[in-house]
N, C-alpha and C. Protein backbone atom coordinates (compact mmCIF):
# COMPACT_ATOMS: atom_id res chain seq x y z
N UNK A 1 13.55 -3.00 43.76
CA UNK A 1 13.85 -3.05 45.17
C UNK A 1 12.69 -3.69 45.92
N UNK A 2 12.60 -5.07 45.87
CA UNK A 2 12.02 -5.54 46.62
C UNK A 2 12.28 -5.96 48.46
N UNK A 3 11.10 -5.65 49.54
CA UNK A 3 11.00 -5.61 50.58
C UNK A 3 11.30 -7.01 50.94
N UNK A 4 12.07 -7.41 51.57
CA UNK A 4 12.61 -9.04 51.85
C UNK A 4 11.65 -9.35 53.21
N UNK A 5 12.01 -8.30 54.29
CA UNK A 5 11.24 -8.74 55.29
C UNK A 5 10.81 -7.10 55.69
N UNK A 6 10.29 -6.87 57.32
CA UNK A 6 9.67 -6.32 57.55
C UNK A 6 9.61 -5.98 59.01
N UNK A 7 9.63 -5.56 59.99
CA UNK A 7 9.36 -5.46 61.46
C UNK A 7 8.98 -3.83 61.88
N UNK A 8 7.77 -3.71 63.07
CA UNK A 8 7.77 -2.23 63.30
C UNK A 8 7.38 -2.74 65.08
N UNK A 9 8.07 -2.32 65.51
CA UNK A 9 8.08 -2.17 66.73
C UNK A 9 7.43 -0.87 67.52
N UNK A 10 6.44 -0.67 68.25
CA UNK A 10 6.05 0.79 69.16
C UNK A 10 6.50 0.29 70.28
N UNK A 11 7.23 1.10 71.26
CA UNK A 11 7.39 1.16 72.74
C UNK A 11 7.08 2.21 73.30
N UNK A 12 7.21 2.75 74.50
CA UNK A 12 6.80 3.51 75.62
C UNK A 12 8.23 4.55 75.67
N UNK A 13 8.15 5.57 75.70
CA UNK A 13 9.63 6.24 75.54
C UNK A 13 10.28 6.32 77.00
N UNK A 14 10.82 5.13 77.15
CA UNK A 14 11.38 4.78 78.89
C UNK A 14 12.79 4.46 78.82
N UNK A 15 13.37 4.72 79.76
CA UNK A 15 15.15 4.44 79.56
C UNK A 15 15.14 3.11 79.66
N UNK A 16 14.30 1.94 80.43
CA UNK A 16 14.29 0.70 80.22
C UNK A 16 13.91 0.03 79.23
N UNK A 17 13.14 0.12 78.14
CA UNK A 17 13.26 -0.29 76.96
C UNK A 17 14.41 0.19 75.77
N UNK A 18 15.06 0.61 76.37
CA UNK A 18 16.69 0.90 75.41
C UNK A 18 17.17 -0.46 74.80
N UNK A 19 17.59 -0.97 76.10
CA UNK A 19 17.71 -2.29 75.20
C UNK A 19 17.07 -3.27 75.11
N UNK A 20 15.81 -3.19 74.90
CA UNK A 20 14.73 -4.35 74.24
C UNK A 20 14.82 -3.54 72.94
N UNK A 21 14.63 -2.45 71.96
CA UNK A 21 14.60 -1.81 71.20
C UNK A 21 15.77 -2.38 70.61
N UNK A 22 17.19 -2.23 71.14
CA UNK A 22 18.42 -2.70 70.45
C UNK A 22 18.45 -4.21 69.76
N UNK A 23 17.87 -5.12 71.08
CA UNK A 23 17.74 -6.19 71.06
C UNK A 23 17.03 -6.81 70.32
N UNK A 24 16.18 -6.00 69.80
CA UNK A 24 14.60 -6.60 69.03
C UNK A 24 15.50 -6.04 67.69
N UNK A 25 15.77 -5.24 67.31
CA UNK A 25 16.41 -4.90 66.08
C UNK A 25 17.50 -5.76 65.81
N UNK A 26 18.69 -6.34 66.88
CA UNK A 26 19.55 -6.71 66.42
C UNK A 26 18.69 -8.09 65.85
N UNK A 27 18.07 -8.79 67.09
CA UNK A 27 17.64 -9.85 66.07
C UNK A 27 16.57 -10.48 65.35
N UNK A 28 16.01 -9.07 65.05
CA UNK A 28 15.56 -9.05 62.97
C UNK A 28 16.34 -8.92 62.44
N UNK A 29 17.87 -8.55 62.44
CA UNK A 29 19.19 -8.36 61.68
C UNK A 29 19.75 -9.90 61.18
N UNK A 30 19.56 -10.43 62.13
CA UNK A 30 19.94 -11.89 62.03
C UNK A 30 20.05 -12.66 60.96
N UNK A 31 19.27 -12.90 60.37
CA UNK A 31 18.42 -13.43 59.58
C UNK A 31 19.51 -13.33 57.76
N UNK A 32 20.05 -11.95 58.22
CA UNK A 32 21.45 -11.53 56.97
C UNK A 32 22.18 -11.96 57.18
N UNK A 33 22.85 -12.87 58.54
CA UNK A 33 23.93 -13.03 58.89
C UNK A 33 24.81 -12.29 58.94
N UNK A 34 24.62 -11.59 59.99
CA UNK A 34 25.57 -10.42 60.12
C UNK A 34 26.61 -11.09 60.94
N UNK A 35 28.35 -9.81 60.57
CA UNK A 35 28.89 -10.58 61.80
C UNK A 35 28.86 -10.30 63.23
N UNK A 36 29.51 -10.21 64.16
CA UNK A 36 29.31 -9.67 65.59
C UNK A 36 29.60 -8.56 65.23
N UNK A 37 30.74 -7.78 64.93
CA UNK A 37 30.74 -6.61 64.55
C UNK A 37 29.88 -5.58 64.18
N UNK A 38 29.08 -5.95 63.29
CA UNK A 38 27.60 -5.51 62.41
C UNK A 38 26.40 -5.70 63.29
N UNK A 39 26.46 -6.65 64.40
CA UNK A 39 25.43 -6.53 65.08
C UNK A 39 25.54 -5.74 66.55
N UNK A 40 27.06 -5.17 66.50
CA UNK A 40 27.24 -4.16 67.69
C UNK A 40 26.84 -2.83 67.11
N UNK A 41 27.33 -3.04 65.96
CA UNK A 41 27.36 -1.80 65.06
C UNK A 41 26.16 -0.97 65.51
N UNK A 42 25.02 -1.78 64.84
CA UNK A 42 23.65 -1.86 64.43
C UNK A 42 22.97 -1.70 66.05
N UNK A 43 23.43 -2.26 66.93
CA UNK A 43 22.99 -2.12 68.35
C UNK A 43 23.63 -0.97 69.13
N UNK A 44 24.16 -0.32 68.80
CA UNK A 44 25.07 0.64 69.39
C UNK A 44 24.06 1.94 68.70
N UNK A 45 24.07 2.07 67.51
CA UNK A 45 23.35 3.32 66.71
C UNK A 45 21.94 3.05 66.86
N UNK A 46 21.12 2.35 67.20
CA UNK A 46 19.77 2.11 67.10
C UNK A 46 19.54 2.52 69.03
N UNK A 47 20.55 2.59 69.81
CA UNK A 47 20.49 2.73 71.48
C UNK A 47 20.71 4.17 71.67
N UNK A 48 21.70 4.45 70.56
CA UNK A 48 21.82 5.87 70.53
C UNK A 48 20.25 6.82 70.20
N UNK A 49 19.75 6.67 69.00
CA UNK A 49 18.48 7.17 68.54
C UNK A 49 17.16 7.16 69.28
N UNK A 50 17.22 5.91 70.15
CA UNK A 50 16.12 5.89 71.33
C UNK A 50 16.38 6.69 72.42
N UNK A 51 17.72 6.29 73.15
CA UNK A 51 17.97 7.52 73.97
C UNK A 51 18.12 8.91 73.61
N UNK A 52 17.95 9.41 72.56
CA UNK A 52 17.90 10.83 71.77
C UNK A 52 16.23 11.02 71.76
N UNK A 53 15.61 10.17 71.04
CA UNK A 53 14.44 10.36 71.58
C UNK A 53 13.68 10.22 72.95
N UNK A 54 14.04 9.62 73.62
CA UNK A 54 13.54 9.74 75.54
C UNK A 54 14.10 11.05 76.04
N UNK A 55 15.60 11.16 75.97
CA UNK A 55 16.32 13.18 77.31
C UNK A 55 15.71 13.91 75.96
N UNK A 56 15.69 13.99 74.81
CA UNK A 56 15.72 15.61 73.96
C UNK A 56 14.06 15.30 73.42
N UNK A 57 13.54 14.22 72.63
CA UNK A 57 12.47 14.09 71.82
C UNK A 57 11.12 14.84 73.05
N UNK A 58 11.18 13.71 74.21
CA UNK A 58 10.01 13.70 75.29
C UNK A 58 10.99 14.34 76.47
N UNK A 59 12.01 14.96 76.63
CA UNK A 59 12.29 15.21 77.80
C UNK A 59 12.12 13.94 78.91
N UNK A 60 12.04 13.33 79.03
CA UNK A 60 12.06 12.26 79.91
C UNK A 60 10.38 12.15 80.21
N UNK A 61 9.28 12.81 79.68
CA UNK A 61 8.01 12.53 79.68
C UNK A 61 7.46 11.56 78.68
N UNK A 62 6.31 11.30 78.90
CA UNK A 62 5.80 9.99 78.36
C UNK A 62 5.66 10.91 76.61
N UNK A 63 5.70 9.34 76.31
CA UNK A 63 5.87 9.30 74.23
C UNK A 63 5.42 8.00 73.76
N UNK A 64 5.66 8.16 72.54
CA UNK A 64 5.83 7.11 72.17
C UNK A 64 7.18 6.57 71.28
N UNK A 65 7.89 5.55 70.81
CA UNK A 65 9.09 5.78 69.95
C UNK A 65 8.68 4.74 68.72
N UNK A 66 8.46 4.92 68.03
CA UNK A 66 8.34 3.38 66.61
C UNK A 66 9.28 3.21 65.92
N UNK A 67 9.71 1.93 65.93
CA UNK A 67 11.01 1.46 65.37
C UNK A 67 10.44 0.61 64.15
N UNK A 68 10.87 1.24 63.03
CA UNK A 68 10.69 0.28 61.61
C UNK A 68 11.74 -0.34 60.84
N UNK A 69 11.99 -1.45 60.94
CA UNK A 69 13.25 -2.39 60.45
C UNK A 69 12.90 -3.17 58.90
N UNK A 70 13.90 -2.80 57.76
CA UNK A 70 13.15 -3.43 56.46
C UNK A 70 14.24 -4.12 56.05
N UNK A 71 14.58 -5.11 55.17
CA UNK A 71 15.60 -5.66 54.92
C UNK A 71 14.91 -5.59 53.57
N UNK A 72 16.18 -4.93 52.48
CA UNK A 72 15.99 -4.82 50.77
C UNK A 72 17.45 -4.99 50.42
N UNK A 73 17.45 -6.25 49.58
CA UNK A 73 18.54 -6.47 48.96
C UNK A 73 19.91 -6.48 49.84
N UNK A 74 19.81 -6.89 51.04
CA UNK A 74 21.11 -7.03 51.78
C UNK A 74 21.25 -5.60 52.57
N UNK A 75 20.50 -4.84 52.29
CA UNK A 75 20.87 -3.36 53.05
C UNK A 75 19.63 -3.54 54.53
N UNK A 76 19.67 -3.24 55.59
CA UNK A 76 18.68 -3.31 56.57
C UNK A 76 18.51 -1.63 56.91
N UNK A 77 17.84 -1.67 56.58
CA UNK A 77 16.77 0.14 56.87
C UNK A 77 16.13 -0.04 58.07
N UNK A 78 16.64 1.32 59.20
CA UNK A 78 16.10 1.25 60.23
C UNK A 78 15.29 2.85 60.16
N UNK A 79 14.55 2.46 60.94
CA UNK A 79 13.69 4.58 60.91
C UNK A 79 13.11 4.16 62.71
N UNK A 80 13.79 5.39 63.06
CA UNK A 80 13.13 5.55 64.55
C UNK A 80 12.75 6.81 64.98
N UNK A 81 11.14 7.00 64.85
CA UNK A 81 10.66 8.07 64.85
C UNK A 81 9.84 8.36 66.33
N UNK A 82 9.81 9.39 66.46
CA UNK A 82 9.05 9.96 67.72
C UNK A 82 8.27 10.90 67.27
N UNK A 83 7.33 11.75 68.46
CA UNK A 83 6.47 12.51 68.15
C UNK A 83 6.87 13.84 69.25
N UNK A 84 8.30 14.10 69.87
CA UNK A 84 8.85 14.98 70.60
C UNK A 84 8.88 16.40 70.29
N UNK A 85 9.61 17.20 71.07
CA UNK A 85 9.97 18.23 70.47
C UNK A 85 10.42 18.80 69.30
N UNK A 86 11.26 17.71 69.38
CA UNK A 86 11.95 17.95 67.42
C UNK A 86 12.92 18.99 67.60
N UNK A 87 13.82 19.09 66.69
CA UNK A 87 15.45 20.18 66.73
C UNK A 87 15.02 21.17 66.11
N UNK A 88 15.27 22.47 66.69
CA UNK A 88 14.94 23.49 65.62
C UNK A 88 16.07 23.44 64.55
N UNK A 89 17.35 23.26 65.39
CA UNK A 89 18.37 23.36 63.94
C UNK A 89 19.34 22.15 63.74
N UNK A 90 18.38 21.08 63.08
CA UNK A 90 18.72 19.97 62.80
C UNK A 90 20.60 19.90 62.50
N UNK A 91 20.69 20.48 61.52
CA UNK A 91 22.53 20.39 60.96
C UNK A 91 23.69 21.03 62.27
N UNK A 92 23.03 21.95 63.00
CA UNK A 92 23.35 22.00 64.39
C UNK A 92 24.04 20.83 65.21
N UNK A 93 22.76 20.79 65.54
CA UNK A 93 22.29 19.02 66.50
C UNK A 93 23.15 18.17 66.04
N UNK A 94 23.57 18.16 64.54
CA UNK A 94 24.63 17.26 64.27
C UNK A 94 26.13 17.19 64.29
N UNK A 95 26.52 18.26 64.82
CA UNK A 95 27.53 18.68 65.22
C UNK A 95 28.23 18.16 66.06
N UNK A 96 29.28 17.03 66.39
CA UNK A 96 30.30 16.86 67.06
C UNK A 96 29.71 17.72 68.58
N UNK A 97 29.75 17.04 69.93
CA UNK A 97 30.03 17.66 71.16
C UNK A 97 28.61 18.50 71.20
N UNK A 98 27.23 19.01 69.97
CA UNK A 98 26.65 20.00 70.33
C UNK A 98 25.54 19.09 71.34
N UNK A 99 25.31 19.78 72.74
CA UNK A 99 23.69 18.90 73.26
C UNK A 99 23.22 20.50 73.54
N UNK A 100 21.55 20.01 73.95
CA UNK A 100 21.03 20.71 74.58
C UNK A 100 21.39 21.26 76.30
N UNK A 101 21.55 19.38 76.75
CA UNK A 101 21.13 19.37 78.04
C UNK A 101 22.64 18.97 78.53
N UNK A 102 23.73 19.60 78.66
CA UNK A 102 24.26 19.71 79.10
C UNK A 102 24.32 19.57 80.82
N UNK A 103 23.61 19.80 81.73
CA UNK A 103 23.41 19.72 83.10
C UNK A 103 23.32 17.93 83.22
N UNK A 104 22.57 17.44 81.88
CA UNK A 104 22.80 15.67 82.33
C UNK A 104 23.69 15.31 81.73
N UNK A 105 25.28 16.01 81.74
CA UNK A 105 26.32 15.29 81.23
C UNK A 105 26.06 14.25 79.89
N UNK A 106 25.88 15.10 79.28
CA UNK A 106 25.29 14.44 77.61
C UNK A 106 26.18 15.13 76.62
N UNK A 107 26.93 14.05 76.18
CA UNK A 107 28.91 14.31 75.64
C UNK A 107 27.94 15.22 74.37
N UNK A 108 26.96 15.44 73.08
CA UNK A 108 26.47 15.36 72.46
C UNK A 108 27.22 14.82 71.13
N UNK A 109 27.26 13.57 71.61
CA UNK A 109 27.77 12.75 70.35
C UNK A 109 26.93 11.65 69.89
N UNK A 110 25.93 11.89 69.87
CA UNK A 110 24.79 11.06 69.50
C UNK A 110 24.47 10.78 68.01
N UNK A 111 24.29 11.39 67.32
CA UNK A 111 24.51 11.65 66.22
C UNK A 111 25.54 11.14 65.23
N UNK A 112 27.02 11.88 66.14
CA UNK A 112 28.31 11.18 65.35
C UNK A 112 28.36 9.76 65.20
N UNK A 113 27.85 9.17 66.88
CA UNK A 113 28.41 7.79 66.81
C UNK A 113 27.46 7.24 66.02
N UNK A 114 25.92 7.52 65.69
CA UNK A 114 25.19 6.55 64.54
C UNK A 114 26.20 6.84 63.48
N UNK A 115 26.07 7.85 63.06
CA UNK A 115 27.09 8.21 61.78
C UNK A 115 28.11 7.10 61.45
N UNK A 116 28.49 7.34 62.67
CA UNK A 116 29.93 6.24 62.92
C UNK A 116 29.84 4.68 62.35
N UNK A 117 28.82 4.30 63.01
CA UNK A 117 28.51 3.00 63.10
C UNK A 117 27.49 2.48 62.00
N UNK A 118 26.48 3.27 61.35
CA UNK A 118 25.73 2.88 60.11
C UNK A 118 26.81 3.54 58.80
N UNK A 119 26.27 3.29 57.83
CA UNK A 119 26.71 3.65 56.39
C UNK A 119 25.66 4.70 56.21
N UNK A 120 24.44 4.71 56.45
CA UNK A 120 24.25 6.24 55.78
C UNK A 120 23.19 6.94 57.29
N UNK A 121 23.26 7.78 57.31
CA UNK A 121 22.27 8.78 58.30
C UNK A 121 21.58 9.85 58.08
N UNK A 122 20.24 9.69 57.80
CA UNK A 122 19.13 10.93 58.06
C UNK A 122 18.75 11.66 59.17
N UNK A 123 18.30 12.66 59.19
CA UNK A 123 17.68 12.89 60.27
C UNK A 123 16.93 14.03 60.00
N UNK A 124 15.63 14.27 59.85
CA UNK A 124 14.33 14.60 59.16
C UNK A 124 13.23 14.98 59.74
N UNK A 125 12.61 15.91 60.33
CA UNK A 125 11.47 16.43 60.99
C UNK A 125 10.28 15.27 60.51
N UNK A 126 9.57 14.87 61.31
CA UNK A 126 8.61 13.61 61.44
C UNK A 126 7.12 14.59 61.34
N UNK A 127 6.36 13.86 60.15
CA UNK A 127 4.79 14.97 59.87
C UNK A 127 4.32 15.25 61.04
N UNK A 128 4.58 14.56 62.04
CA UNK A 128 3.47 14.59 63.43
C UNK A 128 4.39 15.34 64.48
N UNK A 129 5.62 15.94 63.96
CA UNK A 129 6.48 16.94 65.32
C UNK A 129 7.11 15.49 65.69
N UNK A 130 7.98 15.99 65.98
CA UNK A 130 8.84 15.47 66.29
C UNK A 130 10.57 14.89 65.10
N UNK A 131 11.10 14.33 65.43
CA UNK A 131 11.85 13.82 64.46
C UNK A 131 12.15 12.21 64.14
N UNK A 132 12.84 11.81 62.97
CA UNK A 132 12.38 10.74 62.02
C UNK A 132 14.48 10.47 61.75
N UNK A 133 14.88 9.66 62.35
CA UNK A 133 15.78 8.80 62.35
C UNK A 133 15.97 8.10 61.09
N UNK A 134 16.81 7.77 60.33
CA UNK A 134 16.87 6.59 58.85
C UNK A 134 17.94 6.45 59.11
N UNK A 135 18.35 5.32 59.29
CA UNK A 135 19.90 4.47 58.56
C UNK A 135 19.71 3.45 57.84
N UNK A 136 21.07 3.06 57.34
CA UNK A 136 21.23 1.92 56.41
C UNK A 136 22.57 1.39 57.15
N UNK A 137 22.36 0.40 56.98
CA UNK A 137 23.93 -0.80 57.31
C UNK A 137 23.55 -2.25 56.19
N UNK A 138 24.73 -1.97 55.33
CA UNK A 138 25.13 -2.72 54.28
C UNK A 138 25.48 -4.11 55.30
N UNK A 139 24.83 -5.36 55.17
CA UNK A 139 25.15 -6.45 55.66
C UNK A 139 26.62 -7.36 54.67
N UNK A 140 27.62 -7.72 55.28
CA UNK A 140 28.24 -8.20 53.97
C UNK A 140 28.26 -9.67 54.50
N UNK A 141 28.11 -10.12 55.50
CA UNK A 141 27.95 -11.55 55.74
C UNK A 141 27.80 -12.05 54.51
């Protein structure tokens, strides 16, 4: 399993870098030729995980978020980690409809829709507190 390419992105955990984060990921995706589909896909679940980390990770306080993008063998590995609060009960959190913050009208489907939209989903307490994001999306271009 060799590493084809490579990208790590740090931003500021702000609702305005949502989509520079999407954007910067979709196009390091590029490069596989993905189709439009695969690059909504991929932009849809990577917008989800940042905004999970800005309302629940930092509460809307300052953070940081690092986005690591790898391309091996046609599969593109994304990991978007923070240094937030972190879930006490991760398999919870993954639950269809469950949020915290309910008062900001937050459907809690955050989770499902990466699910939805990548082929595989982690979600993993990060060494430094907080939590640690992984997907995969099989490129078939």
């Amino acid at each position: 399993m060799k590493v084809e390419n490579e990208m790590t992105l740090i931003i500021p955990a702000l609702s305005k870098n949502e989509s520079f984060a999407r954007s910067t990921v979709a196009a390091f995706a590029v490069e596989m030729d993905p189709s439009l589909e695969e690059i909504n896909d991929i932009k849809t679940a990577v917008c989800e995980a940042v905004t999970n980390s800005i309302v629940h990770g930092y509460k809307k306080q300052q953070g940081t978020i690092t986005i690591n993008g790898k391309i091996i063998d046609k599969v593109l590995h994304i990991t978007i980690s923070d240094n937030g609060v972190g879930i006490e009960d991760i398999e919870m959190a993954r639950q269809p409809y469950f949020t915290t913050r309910p008062e900001d009208e937050r459907t809690g489907m955050g989770f499902t829709v990466m699910e939805t939209f990548m082929d595989t989903l982690e979600v993993l307490p990060n060494e430094n507190g907080g939590l640690k994001v992984i997907m995969t999306k099989t490129i078939k271009g």
